[in-house]
C-alpha atoms as a PDB file:
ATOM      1  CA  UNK A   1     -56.405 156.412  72.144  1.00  0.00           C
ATOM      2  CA  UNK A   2     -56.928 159.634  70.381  1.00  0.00           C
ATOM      3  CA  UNK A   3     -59.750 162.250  70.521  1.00  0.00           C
ATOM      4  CA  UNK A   4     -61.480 160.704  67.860  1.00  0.00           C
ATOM      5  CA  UNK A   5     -61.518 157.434  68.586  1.00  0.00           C
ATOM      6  CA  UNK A   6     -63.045 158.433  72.065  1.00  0.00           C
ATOM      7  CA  UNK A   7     -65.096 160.678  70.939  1.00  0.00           C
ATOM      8  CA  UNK A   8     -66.878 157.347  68.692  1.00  0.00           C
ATOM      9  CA  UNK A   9     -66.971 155.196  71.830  1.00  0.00           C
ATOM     10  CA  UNK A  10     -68.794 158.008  73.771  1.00  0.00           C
ATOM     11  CA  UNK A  11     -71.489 158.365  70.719  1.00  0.00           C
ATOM     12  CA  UNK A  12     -71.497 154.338  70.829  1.00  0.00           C
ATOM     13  CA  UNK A  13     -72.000 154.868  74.341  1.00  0.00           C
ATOM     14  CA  UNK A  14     -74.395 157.190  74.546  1.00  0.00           C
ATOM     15  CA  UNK A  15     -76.776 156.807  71.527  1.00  0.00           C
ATOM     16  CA  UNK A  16     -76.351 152.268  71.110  1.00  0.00           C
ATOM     17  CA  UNK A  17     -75.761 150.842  74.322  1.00  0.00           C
ATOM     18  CA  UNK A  18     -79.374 149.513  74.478  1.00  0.00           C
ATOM     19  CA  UNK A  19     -79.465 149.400  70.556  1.00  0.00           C
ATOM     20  CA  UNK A  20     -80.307 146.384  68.259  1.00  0.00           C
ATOM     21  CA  UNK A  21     -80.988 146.222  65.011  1.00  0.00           C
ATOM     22  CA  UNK A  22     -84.727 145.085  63.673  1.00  0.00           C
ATOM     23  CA  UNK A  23     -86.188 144.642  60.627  1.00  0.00           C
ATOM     24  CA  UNK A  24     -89.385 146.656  61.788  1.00  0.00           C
ATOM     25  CA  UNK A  25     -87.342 149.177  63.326  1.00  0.00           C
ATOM     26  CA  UNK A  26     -85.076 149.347  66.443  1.00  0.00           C
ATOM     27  CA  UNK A  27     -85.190 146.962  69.817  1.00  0.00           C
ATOM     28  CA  UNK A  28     -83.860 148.132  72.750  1.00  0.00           C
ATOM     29  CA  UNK A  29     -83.673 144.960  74.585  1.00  0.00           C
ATOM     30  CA  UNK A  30     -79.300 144.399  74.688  1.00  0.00           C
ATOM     31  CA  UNK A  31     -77.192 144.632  77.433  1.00  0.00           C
ATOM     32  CA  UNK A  32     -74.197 145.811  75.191  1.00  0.00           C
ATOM     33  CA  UNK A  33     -73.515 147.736  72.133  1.00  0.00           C
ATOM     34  CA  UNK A  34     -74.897 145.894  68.629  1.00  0.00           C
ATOM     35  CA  UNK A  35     -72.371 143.647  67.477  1.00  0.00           C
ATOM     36  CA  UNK A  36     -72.152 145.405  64.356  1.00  0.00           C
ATOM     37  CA  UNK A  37     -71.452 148.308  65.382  1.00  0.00           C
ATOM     38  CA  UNK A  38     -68.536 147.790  67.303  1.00  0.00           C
ATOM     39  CA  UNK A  39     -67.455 145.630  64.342  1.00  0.00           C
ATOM     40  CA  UNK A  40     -67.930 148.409  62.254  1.00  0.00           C
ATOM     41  CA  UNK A  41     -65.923 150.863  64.699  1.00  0.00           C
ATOM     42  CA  UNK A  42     -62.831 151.139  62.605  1.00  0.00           C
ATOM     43  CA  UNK A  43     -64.618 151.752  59.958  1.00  0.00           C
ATOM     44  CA  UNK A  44     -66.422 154.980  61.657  1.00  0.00           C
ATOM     45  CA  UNK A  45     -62.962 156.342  63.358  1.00  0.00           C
ATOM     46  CA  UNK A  46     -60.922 155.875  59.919  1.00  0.00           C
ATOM     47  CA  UNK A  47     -64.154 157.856  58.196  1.00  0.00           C
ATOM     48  CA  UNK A  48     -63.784 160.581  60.558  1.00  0.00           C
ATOM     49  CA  UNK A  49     -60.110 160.791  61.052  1.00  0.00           C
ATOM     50  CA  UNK A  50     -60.474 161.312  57.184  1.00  0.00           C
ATOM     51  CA  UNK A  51     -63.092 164.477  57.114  1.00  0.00           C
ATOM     52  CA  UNK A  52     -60.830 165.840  59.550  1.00  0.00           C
ATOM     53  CA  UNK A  53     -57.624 165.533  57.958  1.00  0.00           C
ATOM     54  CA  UNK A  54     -58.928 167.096  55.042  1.00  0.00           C
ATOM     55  CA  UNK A  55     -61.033 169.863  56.723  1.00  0.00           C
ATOM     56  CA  UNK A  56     -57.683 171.283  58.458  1.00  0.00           C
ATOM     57  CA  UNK A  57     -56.350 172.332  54.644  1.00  0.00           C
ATOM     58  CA  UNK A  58     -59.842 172.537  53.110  1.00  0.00           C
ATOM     59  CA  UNK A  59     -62.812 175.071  54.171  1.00  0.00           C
ATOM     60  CA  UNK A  60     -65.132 172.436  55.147  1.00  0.00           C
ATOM     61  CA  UNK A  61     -68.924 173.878  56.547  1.00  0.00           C
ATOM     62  CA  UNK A  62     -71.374 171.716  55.020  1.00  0.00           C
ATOM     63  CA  UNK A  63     -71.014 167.721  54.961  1.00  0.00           C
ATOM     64  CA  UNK A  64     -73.764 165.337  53.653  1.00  0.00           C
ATOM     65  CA  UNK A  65     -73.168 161.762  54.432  1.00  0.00           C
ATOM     66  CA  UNK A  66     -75.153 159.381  52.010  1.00  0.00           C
ATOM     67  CA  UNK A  67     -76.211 156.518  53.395  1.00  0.00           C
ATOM     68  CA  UNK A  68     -75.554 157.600  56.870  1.00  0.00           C
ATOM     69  CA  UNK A  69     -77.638 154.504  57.608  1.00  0.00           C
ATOM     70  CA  UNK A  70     -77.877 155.005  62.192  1.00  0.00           C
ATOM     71  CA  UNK A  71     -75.804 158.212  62.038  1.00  0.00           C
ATOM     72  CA  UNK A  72     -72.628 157.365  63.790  1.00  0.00           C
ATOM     73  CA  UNK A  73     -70.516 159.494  61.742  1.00  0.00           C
ATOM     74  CA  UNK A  74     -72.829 162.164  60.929  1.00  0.00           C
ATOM     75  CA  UNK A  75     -72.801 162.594  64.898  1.00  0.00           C
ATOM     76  CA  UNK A  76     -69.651 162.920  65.462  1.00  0.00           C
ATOM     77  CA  UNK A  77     -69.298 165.335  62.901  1.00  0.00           C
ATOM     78  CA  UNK A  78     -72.092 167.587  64.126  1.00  0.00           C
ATOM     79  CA  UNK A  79     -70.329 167.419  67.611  1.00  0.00           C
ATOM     80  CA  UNK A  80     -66.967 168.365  65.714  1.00  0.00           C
ATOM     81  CA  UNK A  81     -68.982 171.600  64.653  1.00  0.00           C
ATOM     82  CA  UNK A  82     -70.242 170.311  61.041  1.00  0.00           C
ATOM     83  CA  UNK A  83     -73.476 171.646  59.697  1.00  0.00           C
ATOM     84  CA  UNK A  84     -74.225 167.639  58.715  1.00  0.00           C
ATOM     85  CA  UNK A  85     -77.027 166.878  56.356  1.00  0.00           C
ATOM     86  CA  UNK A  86     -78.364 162.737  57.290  1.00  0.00           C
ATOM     87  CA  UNK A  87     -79.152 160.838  54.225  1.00  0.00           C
ATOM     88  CA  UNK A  88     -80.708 157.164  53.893  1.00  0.00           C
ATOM     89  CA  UNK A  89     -83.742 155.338  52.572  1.00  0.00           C
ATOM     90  CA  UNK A  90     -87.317 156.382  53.923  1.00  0.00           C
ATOM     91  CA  UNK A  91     -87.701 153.009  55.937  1.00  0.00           C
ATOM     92  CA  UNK A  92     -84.919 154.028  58.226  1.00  0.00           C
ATOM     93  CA  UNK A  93     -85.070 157.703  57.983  1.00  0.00           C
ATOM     94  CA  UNK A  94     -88.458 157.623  58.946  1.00  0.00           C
ATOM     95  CA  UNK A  95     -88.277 155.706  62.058  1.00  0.00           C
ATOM     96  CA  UNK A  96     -89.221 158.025  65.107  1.00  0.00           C
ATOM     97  CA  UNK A  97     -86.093 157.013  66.962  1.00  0.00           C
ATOM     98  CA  UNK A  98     -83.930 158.407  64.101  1.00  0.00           C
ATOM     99  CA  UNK A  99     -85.502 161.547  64.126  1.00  0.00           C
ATOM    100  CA  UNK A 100     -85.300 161.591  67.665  1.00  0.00           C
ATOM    101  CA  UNK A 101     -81.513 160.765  67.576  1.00  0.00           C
ATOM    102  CA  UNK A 102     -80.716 163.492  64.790  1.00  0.00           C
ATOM    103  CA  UNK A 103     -82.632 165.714  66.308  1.00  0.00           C
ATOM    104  CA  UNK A 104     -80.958 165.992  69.373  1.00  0.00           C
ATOM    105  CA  UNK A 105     -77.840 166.743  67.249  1.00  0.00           C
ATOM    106  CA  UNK A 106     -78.966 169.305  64.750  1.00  0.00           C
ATOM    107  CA  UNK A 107     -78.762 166.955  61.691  1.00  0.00           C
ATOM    108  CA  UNK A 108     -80.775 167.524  58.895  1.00  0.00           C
ATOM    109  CA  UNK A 109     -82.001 164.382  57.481  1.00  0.00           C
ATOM    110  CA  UNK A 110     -83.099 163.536  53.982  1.00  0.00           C
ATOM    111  CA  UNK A 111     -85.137 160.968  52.365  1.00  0.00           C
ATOM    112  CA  UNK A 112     -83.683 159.699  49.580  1.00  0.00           C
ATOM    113  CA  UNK A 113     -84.340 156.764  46.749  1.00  0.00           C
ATOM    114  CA  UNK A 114     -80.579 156.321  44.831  1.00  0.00           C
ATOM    115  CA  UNK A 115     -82.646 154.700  42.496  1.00  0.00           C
ATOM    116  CA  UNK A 116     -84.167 157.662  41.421  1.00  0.00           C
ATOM    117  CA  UNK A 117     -81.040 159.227  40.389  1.00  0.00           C
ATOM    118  CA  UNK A 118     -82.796 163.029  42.000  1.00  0.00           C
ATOM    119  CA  UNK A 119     -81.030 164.494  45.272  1.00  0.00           C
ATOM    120  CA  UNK A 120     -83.245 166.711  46.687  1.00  0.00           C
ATOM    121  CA  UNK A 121     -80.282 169.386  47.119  1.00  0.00           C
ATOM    122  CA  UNK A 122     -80.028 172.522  45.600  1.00  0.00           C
ATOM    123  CA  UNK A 123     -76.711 172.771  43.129  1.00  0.00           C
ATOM    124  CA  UNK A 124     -73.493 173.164  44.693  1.00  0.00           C
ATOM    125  CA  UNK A 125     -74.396 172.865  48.684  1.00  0.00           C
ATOM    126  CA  UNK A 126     -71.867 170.322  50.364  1.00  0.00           C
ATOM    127  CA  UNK A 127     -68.529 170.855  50.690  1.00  0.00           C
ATOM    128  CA  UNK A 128     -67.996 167.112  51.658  1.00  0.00           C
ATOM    129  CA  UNK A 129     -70.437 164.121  50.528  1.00  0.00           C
ATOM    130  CA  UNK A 130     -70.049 160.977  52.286  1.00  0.00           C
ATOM    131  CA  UNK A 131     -71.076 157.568  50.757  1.00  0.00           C
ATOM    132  CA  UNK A 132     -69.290 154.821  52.838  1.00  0.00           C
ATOM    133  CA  UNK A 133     -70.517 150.970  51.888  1.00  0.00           C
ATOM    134  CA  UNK A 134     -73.129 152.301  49.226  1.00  0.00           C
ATOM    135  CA  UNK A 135     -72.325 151.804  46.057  1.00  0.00           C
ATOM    136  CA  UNK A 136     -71.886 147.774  46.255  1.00  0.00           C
ATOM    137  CA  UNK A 137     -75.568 147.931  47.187  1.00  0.00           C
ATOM    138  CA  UNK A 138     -77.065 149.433  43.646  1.00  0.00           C
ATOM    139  CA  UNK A 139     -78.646 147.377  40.844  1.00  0.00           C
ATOM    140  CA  UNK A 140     -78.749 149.710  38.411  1.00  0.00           C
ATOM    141  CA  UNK A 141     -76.140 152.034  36.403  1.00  0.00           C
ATOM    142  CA  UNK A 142     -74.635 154.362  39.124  1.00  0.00           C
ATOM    143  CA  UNK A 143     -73.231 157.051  36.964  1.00  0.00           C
ATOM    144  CA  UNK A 144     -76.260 159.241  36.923  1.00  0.00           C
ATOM    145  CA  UNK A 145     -76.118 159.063  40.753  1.00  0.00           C
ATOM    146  CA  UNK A 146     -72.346 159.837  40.914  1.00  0.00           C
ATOM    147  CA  UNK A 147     -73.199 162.916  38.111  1.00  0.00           C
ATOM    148  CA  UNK A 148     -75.843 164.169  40.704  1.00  0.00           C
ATOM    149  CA  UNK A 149     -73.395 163.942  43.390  1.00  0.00           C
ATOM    150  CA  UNK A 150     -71.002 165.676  41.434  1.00  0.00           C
ATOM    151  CA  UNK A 151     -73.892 168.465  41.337  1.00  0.00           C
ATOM    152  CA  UNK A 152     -74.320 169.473  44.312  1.00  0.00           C
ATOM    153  CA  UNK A 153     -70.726 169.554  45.912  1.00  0.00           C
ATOM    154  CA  UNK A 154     -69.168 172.344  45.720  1.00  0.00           C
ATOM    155  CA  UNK A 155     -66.302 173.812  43.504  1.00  0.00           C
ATOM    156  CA  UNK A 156     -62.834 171.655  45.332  1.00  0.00           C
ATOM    157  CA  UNK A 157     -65.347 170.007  47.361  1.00  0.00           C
ATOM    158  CA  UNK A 158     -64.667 166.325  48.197  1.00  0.00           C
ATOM    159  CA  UNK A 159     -66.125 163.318  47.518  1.00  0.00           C
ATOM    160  CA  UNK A 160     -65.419 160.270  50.421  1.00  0.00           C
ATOM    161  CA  UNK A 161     -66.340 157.329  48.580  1.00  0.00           C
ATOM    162  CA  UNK A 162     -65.648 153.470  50.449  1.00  0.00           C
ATOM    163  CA  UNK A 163     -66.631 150.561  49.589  1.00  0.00           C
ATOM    164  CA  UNK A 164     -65.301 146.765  49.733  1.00  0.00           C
ATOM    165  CA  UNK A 165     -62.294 145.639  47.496  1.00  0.00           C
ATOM    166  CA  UNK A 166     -63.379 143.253  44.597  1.00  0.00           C
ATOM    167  CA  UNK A 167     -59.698 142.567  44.344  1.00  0.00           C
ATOM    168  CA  UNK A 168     -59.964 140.673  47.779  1.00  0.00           C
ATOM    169  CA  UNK A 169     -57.211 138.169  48.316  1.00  0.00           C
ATOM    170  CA  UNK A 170     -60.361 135.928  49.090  1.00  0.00           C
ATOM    171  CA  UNK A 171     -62.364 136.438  46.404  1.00  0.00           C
ATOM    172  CA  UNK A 172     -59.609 135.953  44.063  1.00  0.00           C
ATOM    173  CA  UNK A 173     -59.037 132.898  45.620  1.00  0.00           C
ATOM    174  CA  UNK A 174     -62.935 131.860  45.457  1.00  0.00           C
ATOM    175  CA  UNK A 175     -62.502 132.621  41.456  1.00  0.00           C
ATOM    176  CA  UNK A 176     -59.466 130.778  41.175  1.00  0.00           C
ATOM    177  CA  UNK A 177     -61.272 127.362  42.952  1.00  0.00           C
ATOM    178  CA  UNK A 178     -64.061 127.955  40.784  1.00  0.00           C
ATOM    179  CA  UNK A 179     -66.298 129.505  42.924  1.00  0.00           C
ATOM    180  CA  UNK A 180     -68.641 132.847  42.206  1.00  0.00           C
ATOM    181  CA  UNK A 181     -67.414 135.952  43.802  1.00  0.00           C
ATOM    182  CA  UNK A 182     -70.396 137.432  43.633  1.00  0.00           C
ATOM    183  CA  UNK A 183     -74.105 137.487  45.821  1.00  0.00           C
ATOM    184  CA  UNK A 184     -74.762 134.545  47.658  1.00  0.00           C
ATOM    185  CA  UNK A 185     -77.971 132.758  46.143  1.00  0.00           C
ATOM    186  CA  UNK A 186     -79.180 132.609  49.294  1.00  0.00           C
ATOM    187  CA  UNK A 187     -79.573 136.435  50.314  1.00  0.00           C
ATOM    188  CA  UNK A 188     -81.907 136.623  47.211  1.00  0.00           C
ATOM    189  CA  UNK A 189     -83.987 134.796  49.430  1.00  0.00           C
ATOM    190  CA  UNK A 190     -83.463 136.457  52.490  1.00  0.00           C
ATOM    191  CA  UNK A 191     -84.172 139.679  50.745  1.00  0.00           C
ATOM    192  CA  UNK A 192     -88.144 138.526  49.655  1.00  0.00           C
ATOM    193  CA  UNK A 193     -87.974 137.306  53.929  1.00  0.00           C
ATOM    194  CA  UNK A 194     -90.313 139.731  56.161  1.00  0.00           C
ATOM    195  CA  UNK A 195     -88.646 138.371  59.169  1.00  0.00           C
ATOM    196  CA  UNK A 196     -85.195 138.949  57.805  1.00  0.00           C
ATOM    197  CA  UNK A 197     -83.112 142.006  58.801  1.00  0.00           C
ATOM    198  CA  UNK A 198     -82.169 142.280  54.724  1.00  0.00           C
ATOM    199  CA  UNK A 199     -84.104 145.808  54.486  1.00  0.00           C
ATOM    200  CA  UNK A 200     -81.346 146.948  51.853  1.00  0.00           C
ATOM    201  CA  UNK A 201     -79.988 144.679  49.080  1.00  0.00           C
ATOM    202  CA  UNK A 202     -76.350 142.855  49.628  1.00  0.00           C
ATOM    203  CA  UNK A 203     -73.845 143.311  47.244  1.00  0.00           C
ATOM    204  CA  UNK A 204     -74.926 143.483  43.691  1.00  0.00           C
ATOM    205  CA  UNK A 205     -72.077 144.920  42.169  1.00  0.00           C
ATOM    206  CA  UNK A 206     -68.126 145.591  44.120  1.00  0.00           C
ATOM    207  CA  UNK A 207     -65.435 147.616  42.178  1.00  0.00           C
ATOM    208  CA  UNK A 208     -62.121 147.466  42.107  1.00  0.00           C
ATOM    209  CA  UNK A 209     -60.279 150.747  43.009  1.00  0.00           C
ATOM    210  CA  UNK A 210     -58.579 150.802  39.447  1.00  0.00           C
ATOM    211  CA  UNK A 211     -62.922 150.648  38.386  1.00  0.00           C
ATOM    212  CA  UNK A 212     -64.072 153.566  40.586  1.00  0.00           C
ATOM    213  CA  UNK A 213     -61.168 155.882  39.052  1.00  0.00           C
ATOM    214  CA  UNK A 214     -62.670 155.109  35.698  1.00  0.00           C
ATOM    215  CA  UNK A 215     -65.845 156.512  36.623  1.00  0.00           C
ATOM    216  CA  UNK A 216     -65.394 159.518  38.673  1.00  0.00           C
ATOM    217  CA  UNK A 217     -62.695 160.674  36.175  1.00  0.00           C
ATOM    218  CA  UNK A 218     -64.622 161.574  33.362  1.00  0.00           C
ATOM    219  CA  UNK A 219     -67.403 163.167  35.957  1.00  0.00           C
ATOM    220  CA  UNK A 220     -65.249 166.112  36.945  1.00  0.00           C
ATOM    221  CA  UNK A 221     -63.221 164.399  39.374  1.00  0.00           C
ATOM    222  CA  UNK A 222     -59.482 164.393  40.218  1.00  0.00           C
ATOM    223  CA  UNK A 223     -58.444 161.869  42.682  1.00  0.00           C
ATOM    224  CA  UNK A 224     -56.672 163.142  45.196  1.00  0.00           C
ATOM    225  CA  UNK A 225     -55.821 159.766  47.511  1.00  0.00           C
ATOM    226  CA  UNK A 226     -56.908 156.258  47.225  1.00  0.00           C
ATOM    227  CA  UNK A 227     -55.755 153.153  49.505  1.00  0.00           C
ATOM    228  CA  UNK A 228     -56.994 150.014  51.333  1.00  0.00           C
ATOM    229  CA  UNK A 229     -57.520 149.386  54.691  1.00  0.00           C
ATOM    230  CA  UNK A 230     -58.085 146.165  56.730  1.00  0.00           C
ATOM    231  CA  UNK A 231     -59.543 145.193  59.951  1.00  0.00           C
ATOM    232  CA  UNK A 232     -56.470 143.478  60.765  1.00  0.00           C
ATOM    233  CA  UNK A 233     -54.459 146.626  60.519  1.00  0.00           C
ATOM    234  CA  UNK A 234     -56.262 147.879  63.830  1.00  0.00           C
ATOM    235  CA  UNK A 235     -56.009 144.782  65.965  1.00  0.00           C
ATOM    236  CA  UNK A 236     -53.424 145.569  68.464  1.00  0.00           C
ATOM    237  CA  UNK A 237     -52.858 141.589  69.404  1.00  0.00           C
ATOM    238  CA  UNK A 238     -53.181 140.137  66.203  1.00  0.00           C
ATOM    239  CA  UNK A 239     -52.626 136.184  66.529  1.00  0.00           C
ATOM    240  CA  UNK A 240     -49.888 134.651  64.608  1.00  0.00           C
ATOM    241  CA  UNK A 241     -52.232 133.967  61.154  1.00  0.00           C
ATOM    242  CA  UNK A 242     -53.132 137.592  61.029  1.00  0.00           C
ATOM    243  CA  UNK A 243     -49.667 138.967  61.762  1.00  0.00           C
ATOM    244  CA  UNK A 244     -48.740 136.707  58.095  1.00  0.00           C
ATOM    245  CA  UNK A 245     -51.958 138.091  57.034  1.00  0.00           C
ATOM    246  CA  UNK A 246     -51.189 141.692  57.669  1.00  0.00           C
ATOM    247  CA  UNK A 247     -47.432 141.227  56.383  1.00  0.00           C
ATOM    248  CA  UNK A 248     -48.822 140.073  52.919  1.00  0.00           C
ATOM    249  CA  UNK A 249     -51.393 143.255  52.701  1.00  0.00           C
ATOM    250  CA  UNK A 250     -48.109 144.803  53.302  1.00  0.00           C
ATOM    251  CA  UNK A 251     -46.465 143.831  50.575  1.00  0.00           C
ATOM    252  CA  UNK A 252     -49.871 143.771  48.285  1.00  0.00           C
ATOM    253  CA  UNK A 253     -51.989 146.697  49.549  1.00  0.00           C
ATOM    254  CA  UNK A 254     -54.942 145.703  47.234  1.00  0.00           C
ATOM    255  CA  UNK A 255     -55.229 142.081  48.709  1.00  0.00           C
ATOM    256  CA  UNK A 256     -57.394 143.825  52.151  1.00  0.00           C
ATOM    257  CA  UNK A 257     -60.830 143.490  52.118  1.00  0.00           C
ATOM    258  CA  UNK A 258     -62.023 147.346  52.253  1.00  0.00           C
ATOM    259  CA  UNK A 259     -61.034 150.834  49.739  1.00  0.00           C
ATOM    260  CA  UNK A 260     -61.508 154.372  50.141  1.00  0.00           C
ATOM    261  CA  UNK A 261     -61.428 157.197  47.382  1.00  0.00           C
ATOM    262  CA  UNK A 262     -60.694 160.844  48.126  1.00  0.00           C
ATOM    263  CA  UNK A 263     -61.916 162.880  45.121  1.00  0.00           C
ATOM    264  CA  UNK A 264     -61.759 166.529  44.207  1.00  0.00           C
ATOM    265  CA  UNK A 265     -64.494 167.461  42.162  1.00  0.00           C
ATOM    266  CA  UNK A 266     -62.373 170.057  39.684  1.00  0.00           C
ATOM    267  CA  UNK A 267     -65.186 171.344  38.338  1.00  0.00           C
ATOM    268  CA  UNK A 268     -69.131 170.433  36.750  1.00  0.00           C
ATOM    269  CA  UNK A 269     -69.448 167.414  34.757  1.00  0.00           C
ATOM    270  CA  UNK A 270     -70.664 168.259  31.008  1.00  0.00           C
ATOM    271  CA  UNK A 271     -71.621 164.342  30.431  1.00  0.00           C
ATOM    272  CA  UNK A 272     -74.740 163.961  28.973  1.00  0.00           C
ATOM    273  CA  UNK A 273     -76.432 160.381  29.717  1.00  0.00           C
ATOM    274  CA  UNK A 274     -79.444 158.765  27.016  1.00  0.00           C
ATOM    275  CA  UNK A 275     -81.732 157.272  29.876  1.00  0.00           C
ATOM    276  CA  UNK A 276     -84.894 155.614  28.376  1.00  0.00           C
ATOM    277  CA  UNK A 277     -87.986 157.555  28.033  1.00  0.00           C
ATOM    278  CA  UNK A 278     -89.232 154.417  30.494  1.00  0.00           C
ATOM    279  CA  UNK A 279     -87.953 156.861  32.964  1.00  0.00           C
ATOM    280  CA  UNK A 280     -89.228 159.818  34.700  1.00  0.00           C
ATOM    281  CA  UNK A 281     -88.609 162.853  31.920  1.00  0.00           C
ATOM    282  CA  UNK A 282     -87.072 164.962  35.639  1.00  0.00           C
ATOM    283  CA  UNK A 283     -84.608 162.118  35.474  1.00  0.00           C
ATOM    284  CA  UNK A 284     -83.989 161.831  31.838  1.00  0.00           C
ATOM    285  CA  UNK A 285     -82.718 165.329  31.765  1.00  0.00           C
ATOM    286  CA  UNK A 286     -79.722 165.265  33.743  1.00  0.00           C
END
């Protein structure tokens, strides 16, 4: 086990071991670590391994992680010795645990609507923005967001974008047998449910990685690495249905579940975007 890896099982540690998720904030009444954490884990070492790869060829000071959701990896990025800037929606950011948490690190944290298309960052700040499991969440046009992300990072900065894999061997499958790839009918419900944990919307919209080059191309954007990743590929005893599983992702990379996009943003994006005059006239300038 590397540094990295224990340096995320000290912050799960430390920070979750009495954690649980709620939907009117946080209980402290488990015995272990949330479930979802740990079966997010992977996702938080790969994430980090990543910043820190690049930072060794890259002056990296400033990192913004959108949607840093409980702040896993914007911890362990402050402890690395990253000025880290927190950003989420106002009904988690404005929990007092968070602030307690972040604060103990340093983090700046940030209130922030997507929706709105505005990031309340000056132009150029971050040399590294974060959005990990964001964009399948929006139900609107994202390319105003991504040009406002493409704002405020700086000149060679990098954007870390991951998100889930339409191109899924099972939802491929699902499409194949008829079935809809998309949203479950039933989390529409869940979403309207006060007593559901559904704070954020599911999935409204997934991409497939040949999808999010078309978009951050034309932004300003050159991409510098893109791959898929799989749970399976970190199980060290798989049983004998994921080693066939993880031999097929190995001959078909995009068949795994999960993508991540490394992009360089080469320089300011000159797109200009009609948005309605429905819209705020702050927003319909950019």
């Amino acid at each position: 086990m590397n540094d990295i890896d224990l340096l995320v099982n000290s912050i799960l540690e430390e920070e979750f071991k009495f954690f649980e998720l709620d939907p009117f904030g946080i209980k402290k009444n488990s015995s272990e670590i949330s479930e979802y954490l740990v079966a997010h884990r992977h996702e938080y070492v790969r994430t980090i391994k990543d910043i820190v790869q690049f930072a060794e060829h890259h002056r990296v000071e400033t990192v913004l992680e959108i949607g840093a959701f409980f702040g896993i990896v914007s911890i362990c990025l402050s402890k690395l010795g990253f000025r880290v800037c927190a950003a989420d929606i106002p009904e988690y950011m404005s929990m007092s645990e968070q602030k307690e948490r972040f604060g103990r690190y340093g983090i700046e944290m940030a209130e922030v609507r997507l929706q709105d298309y505005l990031l309340p960052f000056k132009d150029e700040r971050f040399d590294v923005i974060i959005m990990c499991e964001v964009l399948e969440h929006l139900n609107f046009n994202p390319l105003p967001l991504l040009k406002e992300i493409n704002r405020i990072g700086t000149p060679n900065s990098l954007f870390y974008l991951s998100l889930p894999n339409l191109a899924y061997y099972r939802n491929r499958l699902k499409f194949l047998l008829g079935h809809s790839m998309l949203q479950p009918i039933d989390d529409y419900f869940k979403q309207l449910d006060p007593n559901d944990l559904l704070i954020v919307n599911g999935h409204w919209r997934e991409y497939t990685g040949a999808e999010i080059i078309e978009m951050l191309t034309p932004l300003g954007y050159e991409i510098e690495r893109q791959y898929y990743f799989s749970i399976v590929d970190t199980l060290k005893h798989p049983t004998l249905k994921q080693q066939l599983t993880k031999l097929v992702f190995g001959l078909f990379p995009s068949f795994k579940e999960n993508q991540t996009t490394l992009a360089i943003r080469k320089e300011r994006t000159k797109l200009q975007f009609h948005i309605p005059n429905t819209v705020s006239e702050k927003v319909r300038m950019l």
